[in-house]
Protein backbone atom coordinates (compact mmCIF):
# COMPACT_ATOMS: atom_id res chain seq x y z
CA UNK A 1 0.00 0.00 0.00
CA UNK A 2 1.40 3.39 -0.83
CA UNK A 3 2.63 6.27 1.90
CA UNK A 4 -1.07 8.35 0.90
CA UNK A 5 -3.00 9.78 3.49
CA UNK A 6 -5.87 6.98 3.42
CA UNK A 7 -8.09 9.74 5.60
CA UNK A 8 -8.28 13.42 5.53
CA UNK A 9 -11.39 16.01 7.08
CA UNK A 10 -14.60 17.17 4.53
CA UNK A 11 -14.00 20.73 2.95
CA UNK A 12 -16.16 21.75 5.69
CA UNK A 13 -13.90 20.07 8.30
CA UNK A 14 -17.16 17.95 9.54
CA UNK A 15 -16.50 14.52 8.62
CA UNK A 16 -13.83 12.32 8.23
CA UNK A 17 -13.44 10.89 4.39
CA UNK A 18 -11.64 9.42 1.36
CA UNK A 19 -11.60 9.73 -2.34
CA UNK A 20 -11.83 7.26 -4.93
CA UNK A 21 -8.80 8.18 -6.18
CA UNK A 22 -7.33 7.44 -2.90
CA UNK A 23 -8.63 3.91 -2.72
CA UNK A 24 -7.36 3.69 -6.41
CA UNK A 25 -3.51 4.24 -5.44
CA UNK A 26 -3.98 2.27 -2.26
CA UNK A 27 -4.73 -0.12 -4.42
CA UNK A 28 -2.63 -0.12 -7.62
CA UNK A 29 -6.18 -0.26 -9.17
CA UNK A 30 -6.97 2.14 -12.16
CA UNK A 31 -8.80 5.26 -10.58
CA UNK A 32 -11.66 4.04 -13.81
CA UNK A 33 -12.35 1.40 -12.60
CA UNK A 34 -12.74 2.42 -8.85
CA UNK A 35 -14.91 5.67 -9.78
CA UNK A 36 -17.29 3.26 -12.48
CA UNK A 37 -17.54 1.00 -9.29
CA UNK A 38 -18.37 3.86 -7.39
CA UNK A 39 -21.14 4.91 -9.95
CA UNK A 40 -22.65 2.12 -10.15
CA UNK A 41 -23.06 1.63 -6.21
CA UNK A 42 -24.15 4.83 -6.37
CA UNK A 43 -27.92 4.38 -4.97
CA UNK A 44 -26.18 1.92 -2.21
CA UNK A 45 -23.30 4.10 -1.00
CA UNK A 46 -26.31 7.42 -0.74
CA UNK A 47 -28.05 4.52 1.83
CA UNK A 48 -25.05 6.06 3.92
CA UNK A 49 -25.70 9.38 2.98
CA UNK A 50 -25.51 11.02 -0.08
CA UNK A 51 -22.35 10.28 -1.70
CA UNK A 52 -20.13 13.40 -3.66
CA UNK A 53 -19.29 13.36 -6.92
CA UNK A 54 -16.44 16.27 -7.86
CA UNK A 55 -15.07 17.12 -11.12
CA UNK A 56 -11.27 18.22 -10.61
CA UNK A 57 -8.95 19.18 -14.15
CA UNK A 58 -6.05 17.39 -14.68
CA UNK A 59 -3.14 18.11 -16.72
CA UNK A 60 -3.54 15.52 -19.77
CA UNK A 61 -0.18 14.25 -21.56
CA UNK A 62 -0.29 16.73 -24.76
CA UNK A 63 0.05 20.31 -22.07
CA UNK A 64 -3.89 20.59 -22.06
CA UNK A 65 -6.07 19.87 -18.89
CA UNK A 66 -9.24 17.30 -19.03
CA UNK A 67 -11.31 17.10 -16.35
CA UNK A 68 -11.71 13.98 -13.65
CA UNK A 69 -14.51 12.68 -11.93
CA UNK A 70 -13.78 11.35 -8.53
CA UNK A 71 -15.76 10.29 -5.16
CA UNK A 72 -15.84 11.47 -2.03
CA UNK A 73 -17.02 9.33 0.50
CA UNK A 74 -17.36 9.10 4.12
CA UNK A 75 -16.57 6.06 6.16
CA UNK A 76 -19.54 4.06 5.83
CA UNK A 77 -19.21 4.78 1.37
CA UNK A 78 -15.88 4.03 1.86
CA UNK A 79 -15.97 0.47 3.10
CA UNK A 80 -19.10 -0.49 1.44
CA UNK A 81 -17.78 -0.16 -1.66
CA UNK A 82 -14.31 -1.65 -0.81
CA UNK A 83 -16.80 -4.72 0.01
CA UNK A 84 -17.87 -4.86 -3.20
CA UNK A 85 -14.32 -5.20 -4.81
CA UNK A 86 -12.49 -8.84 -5.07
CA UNK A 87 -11.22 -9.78 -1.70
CA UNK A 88 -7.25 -9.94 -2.46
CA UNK A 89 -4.35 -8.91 0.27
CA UNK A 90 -4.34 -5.47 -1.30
CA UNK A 91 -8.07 -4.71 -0.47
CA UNK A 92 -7.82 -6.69 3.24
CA UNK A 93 -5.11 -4.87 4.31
CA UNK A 94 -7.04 -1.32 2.89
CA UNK A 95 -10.11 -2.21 5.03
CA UNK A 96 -8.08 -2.92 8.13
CA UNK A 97 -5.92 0.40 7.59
CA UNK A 98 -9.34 2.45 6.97
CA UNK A 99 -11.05 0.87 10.18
């Protein structure tokens, strides 16, 4: 698992969460395949209140910028949707280091 800070506080400061991208690197996983995971949990992960989608620009490979989808999700998002991934040593050790 990499040296990224696996929790960090809301914008507002009120909650503690993580990001899809976040659980992506944690998990050598592409961040596309975490976020479409994500999307389609979508309905489950708002039974845990109502889960963030934010667009963020990136710097793309040719000098432009595209723009990136990625979710923010509290604890309860968070290791729901970890649950839903394959259970390998990668994503055991993630849920024990994010409870």
């Amino acid at each position: 698992m990499s040296n990224t800070s696996l929790v960090f506080m809301s914008e507002d400061q009120t909650i503690p969460v993580t990001t899809s991208e976040v659980i992506a690197i944690a998990l050598d996983k592409e961040h596309k395949d975490v976020i479409a995971l994500a999307q389609k949990y979508q309905a489950d992960l708002n039974e845990f209140g109502l889960a963030s989608f934010k667009t963020k620009p990136i710097i793309s490979g040719k000098g432009g910028t595209q723009d990136k989808e990625i979710a923010i999700l509290n604890e309860q998002q968070a290791t729901l949707l970890i649950t839903y991934m394959r259970n390998s040593d990668k994503v055991r050790k993630l849920k024990i280091a994010l409870v």
